[in-house]
Protein backbone atom coordinates (compact mmCIF):
# COMPACT_ATOMS: atom_id res chain seq x y z
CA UNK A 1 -5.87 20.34 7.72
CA UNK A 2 -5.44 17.75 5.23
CA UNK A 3 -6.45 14.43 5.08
CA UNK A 4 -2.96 12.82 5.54
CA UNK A 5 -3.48 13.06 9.49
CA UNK A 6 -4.86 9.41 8.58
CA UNK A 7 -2.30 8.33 6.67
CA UNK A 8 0.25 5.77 8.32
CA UNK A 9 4.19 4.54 7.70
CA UNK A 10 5.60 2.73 4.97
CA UNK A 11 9.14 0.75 3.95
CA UNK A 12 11.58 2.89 2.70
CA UNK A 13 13.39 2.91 -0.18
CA UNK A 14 16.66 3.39 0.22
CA UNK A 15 18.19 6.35 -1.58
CA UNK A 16 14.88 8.78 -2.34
CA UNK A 17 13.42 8.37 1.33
CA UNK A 18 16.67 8.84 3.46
CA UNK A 19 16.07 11.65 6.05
CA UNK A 20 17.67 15.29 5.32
CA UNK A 21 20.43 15.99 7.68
CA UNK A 22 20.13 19.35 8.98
CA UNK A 23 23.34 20.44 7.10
CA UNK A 24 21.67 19.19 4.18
CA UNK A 25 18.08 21.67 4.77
CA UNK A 26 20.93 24.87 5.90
CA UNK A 27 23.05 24.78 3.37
CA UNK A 28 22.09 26.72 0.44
CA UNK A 29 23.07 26.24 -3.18
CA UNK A 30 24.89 28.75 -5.38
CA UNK A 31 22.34 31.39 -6.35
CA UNK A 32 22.64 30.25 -10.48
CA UNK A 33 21.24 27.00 -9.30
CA UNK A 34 18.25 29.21 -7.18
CA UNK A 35 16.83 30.78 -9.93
CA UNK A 36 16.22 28.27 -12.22
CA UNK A 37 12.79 27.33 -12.85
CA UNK A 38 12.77 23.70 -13.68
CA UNK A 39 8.78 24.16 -13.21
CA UNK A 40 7.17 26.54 -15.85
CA UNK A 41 5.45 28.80 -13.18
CA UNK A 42 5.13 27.13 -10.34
CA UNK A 43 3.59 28.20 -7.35
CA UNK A 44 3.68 27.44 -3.81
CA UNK A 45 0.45 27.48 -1.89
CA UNK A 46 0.56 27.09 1.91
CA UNK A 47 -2.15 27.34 4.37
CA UNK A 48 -1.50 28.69 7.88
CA UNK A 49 -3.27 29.09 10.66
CA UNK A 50 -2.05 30.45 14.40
CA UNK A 51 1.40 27.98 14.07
CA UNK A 52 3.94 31.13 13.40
CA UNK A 53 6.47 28.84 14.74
CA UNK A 54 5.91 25.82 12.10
CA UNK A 55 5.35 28.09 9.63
CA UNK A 56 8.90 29.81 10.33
CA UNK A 57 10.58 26.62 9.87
CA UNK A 58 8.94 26.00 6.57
CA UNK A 59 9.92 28.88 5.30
CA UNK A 60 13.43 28.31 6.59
CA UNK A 61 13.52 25.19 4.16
CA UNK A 62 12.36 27.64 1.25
CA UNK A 63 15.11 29.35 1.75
CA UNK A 64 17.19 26.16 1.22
CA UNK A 65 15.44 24.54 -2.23
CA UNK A 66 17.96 24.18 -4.94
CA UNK A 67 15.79 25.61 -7.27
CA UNK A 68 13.44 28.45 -7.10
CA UNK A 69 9.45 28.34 -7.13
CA UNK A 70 7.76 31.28 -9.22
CA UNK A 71 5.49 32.37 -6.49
CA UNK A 72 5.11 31.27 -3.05
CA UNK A 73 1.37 32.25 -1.79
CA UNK A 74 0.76 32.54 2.24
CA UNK A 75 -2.89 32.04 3.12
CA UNK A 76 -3.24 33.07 6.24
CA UNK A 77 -6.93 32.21 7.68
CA UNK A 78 -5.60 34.05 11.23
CA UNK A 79 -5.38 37.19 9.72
CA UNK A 80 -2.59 37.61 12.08
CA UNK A 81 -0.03 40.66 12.69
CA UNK A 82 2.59 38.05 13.04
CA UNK A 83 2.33 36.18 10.06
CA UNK A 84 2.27 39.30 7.78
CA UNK A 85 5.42 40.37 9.57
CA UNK A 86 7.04 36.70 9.06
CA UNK A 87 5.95 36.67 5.31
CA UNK A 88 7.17 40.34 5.03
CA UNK A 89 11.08 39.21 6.15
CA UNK A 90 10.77 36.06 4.14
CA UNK A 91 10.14 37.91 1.36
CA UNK A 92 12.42 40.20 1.23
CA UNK A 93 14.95 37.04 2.44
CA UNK A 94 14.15 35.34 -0.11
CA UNK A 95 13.94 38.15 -3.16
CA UNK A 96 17.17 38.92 -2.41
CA UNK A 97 18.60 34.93 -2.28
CA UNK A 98 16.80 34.37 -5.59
CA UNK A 99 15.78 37.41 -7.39
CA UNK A 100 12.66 38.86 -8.39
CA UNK A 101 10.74 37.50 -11.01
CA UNK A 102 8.61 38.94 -14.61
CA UNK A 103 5.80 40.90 -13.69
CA UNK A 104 2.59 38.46 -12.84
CA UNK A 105 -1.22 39.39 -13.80
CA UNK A 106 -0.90 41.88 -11.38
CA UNK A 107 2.40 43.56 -11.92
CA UNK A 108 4.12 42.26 -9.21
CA UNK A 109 7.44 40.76 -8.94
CA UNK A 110 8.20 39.80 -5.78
CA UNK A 111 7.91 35.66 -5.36
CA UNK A 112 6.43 35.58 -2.27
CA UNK A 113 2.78 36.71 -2.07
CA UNK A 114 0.44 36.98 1.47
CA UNK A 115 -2.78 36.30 1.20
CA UNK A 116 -4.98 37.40 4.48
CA UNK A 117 -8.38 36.44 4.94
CA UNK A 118 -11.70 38.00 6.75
CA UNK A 119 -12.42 34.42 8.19
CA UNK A 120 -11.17 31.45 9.42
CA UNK A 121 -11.91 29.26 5.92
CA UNK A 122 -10.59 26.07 7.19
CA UNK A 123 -7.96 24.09 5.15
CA UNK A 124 -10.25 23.57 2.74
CA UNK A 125 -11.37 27.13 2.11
CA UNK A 126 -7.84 28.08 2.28
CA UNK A 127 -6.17 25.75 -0.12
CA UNK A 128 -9.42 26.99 -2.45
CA UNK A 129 -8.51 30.57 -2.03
CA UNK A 130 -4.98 30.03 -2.39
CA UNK A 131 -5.20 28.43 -5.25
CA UNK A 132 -7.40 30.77 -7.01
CA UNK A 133 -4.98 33.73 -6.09
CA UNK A 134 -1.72 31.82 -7.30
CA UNK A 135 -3.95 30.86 -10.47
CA UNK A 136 -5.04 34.63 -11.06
CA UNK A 137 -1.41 35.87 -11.14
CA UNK A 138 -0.52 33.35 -13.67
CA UNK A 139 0.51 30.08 -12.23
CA UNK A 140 0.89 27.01 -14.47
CA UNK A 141 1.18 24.75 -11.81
CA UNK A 142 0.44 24.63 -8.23
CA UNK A 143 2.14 22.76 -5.30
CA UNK A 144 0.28 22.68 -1.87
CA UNK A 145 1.23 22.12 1.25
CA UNK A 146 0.31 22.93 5.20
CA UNK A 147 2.48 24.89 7.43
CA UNK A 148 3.42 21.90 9.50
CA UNK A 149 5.87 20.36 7.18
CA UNK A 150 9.34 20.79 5.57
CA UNK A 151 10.63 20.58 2.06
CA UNK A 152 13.73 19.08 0.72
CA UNK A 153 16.22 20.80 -0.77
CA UNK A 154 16.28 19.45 -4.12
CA UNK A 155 11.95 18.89 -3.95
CA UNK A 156 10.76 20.78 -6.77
CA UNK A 157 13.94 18.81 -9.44
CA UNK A 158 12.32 15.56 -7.91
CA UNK A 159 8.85 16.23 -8.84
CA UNK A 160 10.01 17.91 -12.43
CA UNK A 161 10.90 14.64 -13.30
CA UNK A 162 7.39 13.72 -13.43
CA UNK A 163 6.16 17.12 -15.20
CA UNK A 164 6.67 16.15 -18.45
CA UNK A 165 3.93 13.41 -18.14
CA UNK A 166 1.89 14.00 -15.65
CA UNK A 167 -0.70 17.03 -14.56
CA UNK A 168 -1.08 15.27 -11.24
CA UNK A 169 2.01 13.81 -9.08
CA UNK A 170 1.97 13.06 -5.42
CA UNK A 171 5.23 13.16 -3.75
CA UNK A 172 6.51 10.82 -0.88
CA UNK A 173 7.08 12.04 2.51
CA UNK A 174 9.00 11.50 5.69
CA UNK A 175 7.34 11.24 9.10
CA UNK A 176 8.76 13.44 12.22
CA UNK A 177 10.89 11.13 12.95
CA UNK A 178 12.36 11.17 9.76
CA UNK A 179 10.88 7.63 8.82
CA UNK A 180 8.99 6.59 5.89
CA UNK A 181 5.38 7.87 6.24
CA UNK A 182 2.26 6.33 4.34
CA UNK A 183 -0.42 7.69 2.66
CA UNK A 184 -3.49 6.00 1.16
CA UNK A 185 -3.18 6.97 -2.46
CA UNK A 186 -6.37 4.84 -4.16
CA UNK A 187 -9.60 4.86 -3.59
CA UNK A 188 -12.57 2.19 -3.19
CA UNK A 189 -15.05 5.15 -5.31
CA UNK A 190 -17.73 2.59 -4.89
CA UNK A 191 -17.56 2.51 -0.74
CA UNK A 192 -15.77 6.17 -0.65
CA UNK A 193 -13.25 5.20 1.69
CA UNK A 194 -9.43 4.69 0.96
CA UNK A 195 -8.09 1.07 0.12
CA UNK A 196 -6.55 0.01 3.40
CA UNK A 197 -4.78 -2.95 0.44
CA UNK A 198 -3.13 -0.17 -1.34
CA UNK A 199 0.80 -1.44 -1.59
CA UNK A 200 3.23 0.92 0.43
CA UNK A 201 6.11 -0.53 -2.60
CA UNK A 202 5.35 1.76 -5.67
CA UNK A 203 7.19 -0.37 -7.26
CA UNK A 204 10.50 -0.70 -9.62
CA UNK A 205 9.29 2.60 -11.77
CA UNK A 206 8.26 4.56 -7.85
CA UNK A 207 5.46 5.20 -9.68
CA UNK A 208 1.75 4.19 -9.22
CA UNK A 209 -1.49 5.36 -10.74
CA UNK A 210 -3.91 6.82 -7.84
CA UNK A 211 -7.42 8.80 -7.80
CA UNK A 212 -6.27 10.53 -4.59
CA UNK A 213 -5.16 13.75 -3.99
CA UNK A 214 -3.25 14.67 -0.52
CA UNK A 215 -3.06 18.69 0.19
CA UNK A 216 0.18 17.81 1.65
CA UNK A 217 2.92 17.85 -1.21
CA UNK A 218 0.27 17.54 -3.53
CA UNK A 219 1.45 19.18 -7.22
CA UNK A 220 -1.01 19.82 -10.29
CA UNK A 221 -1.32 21.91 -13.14
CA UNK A 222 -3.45 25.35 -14.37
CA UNK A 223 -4.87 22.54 -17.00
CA UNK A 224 -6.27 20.46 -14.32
CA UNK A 225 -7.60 23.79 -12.65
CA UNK A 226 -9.22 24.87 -15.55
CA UNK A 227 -10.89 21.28 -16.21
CA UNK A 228 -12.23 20.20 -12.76
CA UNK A 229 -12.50 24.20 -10.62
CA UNK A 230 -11.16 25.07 -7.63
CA UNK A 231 -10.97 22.98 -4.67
CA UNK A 232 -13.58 23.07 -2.92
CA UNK A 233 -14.37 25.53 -0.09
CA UNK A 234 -17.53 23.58 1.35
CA UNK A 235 -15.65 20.78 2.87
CA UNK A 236 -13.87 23.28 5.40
CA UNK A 237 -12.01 20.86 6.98
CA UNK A 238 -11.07 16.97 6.08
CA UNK A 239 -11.49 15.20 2.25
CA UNK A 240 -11.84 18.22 0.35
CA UNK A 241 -8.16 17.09 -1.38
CA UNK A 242 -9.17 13.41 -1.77
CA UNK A 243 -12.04 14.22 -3.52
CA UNK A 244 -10.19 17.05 -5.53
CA UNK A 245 -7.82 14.05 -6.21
CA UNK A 246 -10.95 12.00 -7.48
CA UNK A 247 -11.92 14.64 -9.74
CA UNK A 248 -8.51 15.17 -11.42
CA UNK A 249 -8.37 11.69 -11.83
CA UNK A 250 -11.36 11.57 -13.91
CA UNK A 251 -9.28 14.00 -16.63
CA UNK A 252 -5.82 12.94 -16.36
CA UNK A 253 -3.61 10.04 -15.32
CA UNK A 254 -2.55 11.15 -11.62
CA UNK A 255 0.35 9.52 -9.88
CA UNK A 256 2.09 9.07 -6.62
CA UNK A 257 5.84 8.46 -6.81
CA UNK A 258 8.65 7.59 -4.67
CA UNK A 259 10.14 10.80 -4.49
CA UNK A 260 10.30 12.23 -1.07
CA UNK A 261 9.48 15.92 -1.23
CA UNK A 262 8.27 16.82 2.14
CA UNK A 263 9.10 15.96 5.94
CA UNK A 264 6.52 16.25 8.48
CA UNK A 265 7.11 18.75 11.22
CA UNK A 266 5.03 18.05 13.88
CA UNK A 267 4.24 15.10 16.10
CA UNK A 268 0.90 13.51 16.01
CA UNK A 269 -0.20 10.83 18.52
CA UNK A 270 -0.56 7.45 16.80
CA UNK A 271 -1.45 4.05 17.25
CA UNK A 272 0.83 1.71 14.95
CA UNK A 273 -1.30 -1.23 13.17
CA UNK A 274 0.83 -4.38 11.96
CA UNK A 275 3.98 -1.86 12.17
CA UNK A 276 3.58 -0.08 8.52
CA UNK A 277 0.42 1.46 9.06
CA UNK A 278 -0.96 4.25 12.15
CA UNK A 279 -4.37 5.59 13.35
CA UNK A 280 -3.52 9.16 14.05
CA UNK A 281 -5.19 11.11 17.01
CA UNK A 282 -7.94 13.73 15.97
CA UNK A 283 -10.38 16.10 17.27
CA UNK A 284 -14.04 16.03 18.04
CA UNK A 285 -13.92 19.04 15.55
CA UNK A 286 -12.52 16.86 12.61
CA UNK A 287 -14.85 13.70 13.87
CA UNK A 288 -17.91 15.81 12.63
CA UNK A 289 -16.30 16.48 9.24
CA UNK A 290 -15.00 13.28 9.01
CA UNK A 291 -18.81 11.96 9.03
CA UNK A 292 -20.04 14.92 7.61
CA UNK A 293 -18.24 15.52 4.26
CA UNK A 294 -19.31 11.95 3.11
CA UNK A 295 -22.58 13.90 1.89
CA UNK A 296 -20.15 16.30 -0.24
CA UNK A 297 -18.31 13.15 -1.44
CA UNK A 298 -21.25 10.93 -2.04
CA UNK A 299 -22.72 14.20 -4.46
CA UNK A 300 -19.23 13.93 -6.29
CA UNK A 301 -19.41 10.33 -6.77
CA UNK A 302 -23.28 10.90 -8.35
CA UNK A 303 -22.20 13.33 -10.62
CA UNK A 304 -19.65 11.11 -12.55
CA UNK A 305 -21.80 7.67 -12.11
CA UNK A 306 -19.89 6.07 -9.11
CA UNK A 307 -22.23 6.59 -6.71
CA UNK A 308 -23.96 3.28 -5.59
CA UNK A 309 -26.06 3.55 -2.48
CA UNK A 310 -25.84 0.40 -0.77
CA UNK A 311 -21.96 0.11 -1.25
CA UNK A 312 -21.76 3.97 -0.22
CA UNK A 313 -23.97 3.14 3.10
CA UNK A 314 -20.94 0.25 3.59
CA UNK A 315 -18.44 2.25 3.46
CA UNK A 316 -19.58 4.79 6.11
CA UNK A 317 -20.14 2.25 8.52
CA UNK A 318 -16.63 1.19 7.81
CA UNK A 319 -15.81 4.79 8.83
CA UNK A 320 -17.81 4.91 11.43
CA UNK A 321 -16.21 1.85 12.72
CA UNK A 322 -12.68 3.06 12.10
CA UNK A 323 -13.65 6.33 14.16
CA UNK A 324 -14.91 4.35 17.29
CA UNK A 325 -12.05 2.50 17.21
CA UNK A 326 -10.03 5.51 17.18
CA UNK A 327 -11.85 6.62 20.09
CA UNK A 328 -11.34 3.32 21.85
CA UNK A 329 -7.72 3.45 21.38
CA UNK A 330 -5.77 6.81 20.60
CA UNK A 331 -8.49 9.20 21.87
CA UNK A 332 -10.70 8.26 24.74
CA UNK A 333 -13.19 10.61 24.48
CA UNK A 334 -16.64 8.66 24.29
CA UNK A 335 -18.80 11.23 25.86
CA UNK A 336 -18.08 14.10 23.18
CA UNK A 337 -16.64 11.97 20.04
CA UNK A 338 -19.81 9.71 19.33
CA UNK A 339 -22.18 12.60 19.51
CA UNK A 340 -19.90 14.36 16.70
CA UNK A 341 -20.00 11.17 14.90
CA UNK A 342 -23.54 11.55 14.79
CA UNK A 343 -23.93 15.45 14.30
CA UNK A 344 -21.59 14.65 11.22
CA UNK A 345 -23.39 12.09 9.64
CA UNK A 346 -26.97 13.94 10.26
CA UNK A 347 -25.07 16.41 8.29
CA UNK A 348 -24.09 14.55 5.50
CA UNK A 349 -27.66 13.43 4.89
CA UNK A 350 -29.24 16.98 4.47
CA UNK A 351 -25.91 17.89 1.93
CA UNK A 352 -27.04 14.89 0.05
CA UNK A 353 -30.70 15.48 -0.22
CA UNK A 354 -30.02 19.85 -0.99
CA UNK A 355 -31.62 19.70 -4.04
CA UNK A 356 -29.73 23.05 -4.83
CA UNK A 357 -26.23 21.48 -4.43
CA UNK A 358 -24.11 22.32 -7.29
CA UNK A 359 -20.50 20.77 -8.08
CA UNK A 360 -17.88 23.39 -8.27
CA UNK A 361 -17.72 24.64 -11.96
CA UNK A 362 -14.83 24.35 -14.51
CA UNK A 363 -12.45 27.68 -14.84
CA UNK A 364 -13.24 29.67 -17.73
C-alpha cells in the first residue's frame, strides 16, 4: 500500500486530466506504435497482493498503452496459483501484441516477468524486491505502481516528455470517479509530515519541484537506484515511498507534473475537507505504521542533517491529531485505533534509539 491512500482531490486541468473513455483504454494502437520504446528500458513494477480481480484490469490497460514498456515485473507477496496463471496469459497476450524483446541479464526475452515471494513483504518489501529484480535484468528506469489502478493509454509518451530532464517525475492521477485526485507532493522535512499548503495548480509549465515520492505512478531512473539503494523493505507498509522520494530528492531535481498517467481503480471511503482535499478511511493495521515508521523517517532525516527534535516531536502530534480525527470522522473505531496509535509510536521510539540501525546502502 502506498501512501497516496492520504492523498485528496484537486482542480483539473482541462485537456491532460480528462477521464479515459472506455473506448479510449480498449482500443489498441497499431502494433509499430507498441513496440516503440520511447523509455530506454523501462520497467514496470507492480505489487499485488490477493486482488486477482484489480490486478486483471490493470493488466487489461497494459494491453492498451500506445507504447511498449521493456519489462513489466509482477510481485506477487500472495504467492498465489492464480496470479501466476493471470501473469502467465498476460504474458503470452502481451508478447504476442508487442513482441519479445533483447535478451536481459538473464537471457530472457519475454516482457513480462513474475516475481513470487516466500512471504507476505508488505508494499514496501514488495516495491523493494521488485525493484531490485527489474534492476538486475537491466532496467534503466523504473515505473511503480499498485494493482489497484489503471494506466492511460498514451502514459509512458506523457512521462517521456519529462525523461530528458528529470531522474524523478511524478505523474498526475484520476480518482475512481474519474475526477482529479490530489497528492501531497512536498514535504515539511523539519516536522516530517506533508505540507497540507502545497498548491493543487502546478502551474503554467505542470511542473513543480517536490521531495516526495508516491509508489503510485511514481517513475525514476537506474541512476537514482544506484545513488540512494533500494527502497526500503523495513517500512512494510505506509511512507517507505515518501521517504524514498526524500532521498532522491537529496541527488536530483524530482518533479511532479500535470500529466495524468494513472486512474484509480478502487473506491476508498473519504471524508472531503473544503471540497479539494479528502481524509481517506484506513485500517488499524496501517494506524500502527502510520505512527510507527516516523522512527524510520526521523533516522532518514538524521542522516542528511534535517532532523530537529522538537520540530520532529510537532509534527507527530500533528499526525497523531490527524489520525484521531480520522477516527472521529471516517472510521469510528476508538476502542482498537488509539491503542494502534500508541503501539505505533512505542515503536517508532525503539527504531530511533537501535543503535545498530543502518540506512539502506548505495548500489554498487
Amino acid at each position: 500500500m502506498s501512501t497516496a491512500t492520504e492523498n485528496n482531490n484537486q482542480l483539473a486541468q482541462a485537456d491532460s486530466m480528462q477521464a479515459p473513455t472506455g473506448t479510449d483504454r480498449a482500443a489498441p494502437a497499431a502494433t509499430s506504435r507498441k513496440t516503440r520504446e520511447p523509455i530506454e528500458h523501462l520497467a514496470i513494477v507492480v505489487v499485488t497482493y490477493k486482488r486477482q480481480e484489480l490486478l486483471g484490469h490493470l493488466f487489461d490497460s497494459y494491453a492498451a498503452l500506445t507504447c511498449a514498456p521493456w519489462r513489466i515485473v509482477v510481485v506477487d507477496n500472495e504467492n498465489a496459483p492464480e496470479t501466476r496463471e493471470l501473469v502467465e496469459q498476460t504474458a503470452a497476450r502481451l508478447d504476442e501484441l508487442w513482441g519479445a524483446t533483447e535478451p536481459d541479464a538473464e537471457g530472457g526475452r519475454s516482457r513480462m516477468v513474475y516475481a513470487p515471494q516466500t512471504d507476505n513483504l508488505g508494499g514496501a518489501g514488495g516495491f523493494s524486491a521488485g525493484v531490485r529484480r527489474a534492476f538486475e535484468l537491466g532496467a534503466e528506469w523504473f515505473w511503480v505502481m499498485d494493482d489497484d489502478v489503471l494506466v492511460m493509454p498514451d502514459a509512458i509518451e506523457r512521462l517521456a516528455r519529462w525523461t530528458d530532464r528529470y531522474q524523478v517525475v511524478q505523474g498526475s492521477r484520476l480518482d475512481y470517479d474519474g475526477g482529479p485526485f490530489f497528492w501531497q507532493y512536498q514535504q515539511f522535512t523539519t516536522l516530517g509530515i506533508p505540507n497540507p499548503l502545497a498548491k493543487a495548480d502546478l502551474g503554467p509549465t505542470g511542473a513543480k519541484r517536490m521531495n516526495s515520492l508516491c509508489f503510485e505512478g511514481g517513475l525514476f531512473s537506474r541512476e537514482v537506484v544506484r545513488r540512494i539503494g533500494f527502497p526500503d523493505p523495513r517500512f512494510f507498509i505506509y511512507g517507505d515511498d515518501a521517504c524514498y522520494g526524500y532521498l532522491a530528492s537529496k541527488v536530483t531535481e524530482t518533479i511532479v507534473v500535470s500529466d495524468v498517467i494513472l486512474q484509480r481503480s478502487r473506491v476508498i471511503a473519504n471524508w472531503e475537507v473544503s471540497g479539494v482535499r479528502q481524509l481517506s478511511s484506513t485500517s488499524d493495521t496501517n494506524r500502527f505504521y502510520i505512527m510507527r515508521n516516523r522512527g524510520f523517517f526521523a533516522r532518514y532525516l538524521r542522516e542528511h542533517g534535517d532532523y530537529h527534535r522538537i520540530l520532529f516531536g510537532v509534527g507527530t502530534a500533528a499526525t497523531l491529531a490527524k489520525e484521531l480525527i480520522r477516527l472521529a470522522v471516517v472510521d469510528r473505531t476508538f476502542k482498537t485505533g488509539v491503542r494502534q496509535l500508541v503501539r505505533g509510536m512505542r515503536a517508532a521510539r525503539e527504531i530511533y534509539r537501535d543503535s545498530s540501525w543502518t540506512p539502506m546502502p548505495p548500489v554498487a
